[in-house]
N, C-alpha and C. Protein backbone atom coordinates (compact mmCIF):
# COMPACT_ATOMS: atom_id res chain seq x y z
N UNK A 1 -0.38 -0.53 2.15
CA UNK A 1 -0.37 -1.69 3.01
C UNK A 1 0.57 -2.73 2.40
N UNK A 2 1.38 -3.65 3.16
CA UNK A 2 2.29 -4.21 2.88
C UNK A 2 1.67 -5.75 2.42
N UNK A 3 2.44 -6.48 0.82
CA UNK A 3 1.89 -7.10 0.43
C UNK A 3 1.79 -8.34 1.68
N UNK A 4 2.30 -9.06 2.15
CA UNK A 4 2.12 -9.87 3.08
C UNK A 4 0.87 -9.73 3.76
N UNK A 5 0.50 -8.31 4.07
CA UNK A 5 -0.58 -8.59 5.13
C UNK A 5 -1.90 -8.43 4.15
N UNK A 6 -1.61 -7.83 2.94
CA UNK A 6 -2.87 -8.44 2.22
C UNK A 6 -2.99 -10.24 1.96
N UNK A 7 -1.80 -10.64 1.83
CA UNK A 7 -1.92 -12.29 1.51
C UNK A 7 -2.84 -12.55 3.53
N UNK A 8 -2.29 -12.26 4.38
CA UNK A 8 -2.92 -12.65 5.24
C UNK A 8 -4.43 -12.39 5.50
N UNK A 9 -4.71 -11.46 5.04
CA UNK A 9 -5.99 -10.83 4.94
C UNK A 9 -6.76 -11.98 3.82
N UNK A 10 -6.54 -12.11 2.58
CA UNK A 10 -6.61 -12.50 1.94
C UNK A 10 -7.31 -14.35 2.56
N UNK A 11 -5.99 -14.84 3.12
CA UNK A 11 -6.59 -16.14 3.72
C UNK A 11 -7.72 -16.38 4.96
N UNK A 12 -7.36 -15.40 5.50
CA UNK A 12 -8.11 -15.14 6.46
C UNK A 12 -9.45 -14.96 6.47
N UNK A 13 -9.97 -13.99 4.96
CA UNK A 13 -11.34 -14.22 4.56
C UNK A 13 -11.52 -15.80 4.36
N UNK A 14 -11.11 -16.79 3.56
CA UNK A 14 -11.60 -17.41 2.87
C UNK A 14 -11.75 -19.30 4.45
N UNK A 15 -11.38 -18.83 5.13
CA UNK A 15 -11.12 -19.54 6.43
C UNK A 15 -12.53 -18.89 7.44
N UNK A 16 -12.18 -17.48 7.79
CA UNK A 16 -13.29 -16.76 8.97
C UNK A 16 -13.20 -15.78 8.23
N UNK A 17 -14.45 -15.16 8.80
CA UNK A 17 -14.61 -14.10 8.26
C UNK A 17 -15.54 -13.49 9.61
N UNK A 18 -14.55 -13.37 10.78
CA UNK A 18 -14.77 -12.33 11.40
C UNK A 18 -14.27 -10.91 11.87
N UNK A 19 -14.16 -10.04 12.53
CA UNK A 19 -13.99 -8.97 12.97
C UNK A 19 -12.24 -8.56 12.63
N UNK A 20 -12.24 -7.18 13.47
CA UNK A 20 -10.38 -7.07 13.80
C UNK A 20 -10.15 -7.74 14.71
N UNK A 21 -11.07 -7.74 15.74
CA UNK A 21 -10.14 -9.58 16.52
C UNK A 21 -9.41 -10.23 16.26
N UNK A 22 -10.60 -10.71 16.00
CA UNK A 22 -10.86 -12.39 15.13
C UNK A 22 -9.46 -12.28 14.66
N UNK A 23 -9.31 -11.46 13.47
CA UNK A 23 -7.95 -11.20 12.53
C UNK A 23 -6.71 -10.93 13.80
N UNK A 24 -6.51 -10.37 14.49
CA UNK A 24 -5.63 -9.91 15.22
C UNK A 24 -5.06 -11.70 16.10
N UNK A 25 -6.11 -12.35 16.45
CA UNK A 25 -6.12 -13.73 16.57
C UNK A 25 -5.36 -14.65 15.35
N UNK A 26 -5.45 -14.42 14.58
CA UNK A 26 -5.20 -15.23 13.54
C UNK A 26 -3.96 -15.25 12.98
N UNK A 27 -3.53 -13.42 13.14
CA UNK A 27 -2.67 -13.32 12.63
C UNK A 27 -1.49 -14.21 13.99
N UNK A 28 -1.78 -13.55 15.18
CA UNK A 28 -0.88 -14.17 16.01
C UNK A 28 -0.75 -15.73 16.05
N UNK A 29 -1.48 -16.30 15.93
CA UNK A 29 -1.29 -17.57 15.36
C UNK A 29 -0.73 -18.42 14.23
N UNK A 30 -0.42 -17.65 13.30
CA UNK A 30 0.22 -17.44 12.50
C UNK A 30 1.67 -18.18 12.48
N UNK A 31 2.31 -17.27 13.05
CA UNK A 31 3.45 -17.24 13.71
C UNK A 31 3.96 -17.93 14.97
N UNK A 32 3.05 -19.23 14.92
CA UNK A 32 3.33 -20.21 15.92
C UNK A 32 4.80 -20.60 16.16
N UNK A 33 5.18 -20.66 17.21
CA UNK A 33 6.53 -20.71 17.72
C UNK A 33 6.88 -21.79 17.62
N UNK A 34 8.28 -21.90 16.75
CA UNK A 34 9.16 -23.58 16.05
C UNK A 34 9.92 -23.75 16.76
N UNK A 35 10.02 -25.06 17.15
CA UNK A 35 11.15 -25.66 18.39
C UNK A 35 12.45 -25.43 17.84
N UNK A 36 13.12 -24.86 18.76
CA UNK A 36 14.34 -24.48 18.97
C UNK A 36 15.00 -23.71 19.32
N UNK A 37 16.06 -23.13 19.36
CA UNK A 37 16.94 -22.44 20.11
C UNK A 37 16.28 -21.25 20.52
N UNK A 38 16.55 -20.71 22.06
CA UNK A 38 16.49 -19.58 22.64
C UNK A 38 16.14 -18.39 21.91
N UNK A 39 17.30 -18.27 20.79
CA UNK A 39 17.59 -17.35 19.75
C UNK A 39 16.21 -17.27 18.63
N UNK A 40 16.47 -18.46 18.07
CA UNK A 40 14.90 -18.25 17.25
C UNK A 40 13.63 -18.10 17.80
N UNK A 41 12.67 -18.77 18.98
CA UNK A 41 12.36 -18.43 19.61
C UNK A 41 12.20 -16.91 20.12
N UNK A 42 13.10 -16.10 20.10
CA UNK A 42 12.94 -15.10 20.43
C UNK A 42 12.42 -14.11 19.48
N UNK A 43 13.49 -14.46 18.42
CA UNK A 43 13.15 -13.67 17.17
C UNK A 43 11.36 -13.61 16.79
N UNK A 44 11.21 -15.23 17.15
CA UNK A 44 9.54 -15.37 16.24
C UNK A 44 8.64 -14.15 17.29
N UNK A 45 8.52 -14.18 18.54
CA UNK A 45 8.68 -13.42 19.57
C UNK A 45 8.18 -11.76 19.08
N UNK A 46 9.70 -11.61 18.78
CA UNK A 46 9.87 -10.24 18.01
C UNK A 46 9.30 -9.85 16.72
N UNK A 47 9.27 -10.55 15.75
CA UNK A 47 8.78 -10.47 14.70
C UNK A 47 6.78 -10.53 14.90
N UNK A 48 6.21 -11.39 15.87
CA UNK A 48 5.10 -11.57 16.18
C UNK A 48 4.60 -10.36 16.56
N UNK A 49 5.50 -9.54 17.96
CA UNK A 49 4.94 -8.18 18.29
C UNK A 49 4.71 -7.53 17.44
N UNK A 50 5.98 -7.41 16.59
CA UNK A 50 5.91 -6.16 15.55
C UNK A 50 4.67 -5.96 14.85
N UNK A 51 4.06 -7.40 14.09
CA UNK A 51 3.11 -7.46 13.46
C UNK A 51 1.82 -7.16 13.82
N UNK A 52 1.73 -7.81 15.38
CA UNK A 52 0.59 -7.19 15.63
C UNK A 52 0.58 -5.38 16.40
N UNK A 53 1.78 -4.95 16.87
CA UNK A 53 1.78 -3.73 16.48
C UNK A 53 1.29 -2.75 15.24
N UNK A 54 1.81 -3.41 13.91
CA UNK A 54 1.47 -2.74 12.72
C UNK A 54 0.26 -2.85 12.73
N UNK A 55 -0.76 -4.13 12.95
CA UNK A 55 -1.57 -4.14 12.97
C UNK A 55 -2.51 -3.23 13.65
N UNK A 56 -2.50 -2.84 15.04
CA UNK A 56 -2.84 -2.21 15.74
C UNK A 56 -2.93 -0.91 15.21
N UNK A 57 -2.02 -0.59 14.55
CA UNK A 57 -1.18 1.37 13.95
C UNK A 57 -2.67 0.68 12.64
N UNK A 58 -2.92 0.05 12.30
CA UNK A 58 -3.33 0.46 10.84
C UNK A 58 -4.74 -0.41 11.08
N UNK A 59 -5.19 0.00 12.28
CA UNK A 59 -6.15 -0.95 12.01
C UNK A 59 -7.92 -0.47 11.43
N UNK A 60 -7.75 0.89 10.91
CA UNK A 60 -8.79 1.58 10.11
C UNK A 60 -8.79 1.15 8.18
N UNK A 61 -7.30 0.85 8.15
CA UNK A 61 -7.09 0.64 6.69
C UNK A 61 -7.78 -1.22 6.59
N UNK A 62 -7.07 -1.75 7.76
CA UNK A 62 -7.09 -3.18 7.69
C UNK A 62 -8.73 -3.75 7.83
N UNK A 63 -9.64 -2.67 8.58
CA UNK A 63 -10.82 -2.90 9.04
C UNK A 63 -11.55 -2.86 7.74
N UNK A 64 -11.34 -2.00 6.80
CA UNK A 64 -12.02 -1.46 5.16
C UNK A 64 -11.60 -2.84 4.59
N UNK A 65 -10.04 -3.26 4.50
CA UNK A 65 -10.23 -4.37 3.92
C UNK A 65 -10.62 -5.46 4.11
N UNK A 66 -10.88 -5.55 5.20
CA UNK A 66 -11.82 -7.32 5.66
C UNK A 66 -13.14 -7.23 5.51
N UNK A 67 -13.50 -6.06 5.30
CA UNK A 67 -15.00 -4.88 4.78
C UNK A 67 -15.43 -5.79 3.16
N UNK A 68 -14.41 -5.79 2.26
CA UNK A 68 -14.23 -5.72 1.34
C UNK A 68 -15.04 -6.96 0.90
């Protein structure tokens, strides 16, 4: 698992400590969208799916660690 999403995991306990939701919520929030151009905007966009994609692909590993 990629260190980032343990740091997110990580905060995420110490804030809520609920479900893969909950987390799947959090994480997308995360990545709140910064004023400006079209271009960035989009990117955050892109980068947001991805994550909660990965999330989605791994969400048996990610479920053990919020277990933890």
């Amino acid at each position: 698992m990629d260190s980032s999403i343990r740091k997110l995991i990580k905060n995420y306990k110490k804030k809520d400590s609920g479900g893969f939701n909950d987390f799947l919520i959090y994480c997308y929030n995360c990545l709140d969208q910064k004023k400006g151009s079209k271009r960035k905007i989009n990117k955050y966009n892109i980068v947001r799916q991805n994550l909660i994609n990965y999330l989605i692909l791994n969400q048996k590993e990610i479920t053990l660690e919020l277990s933890k």
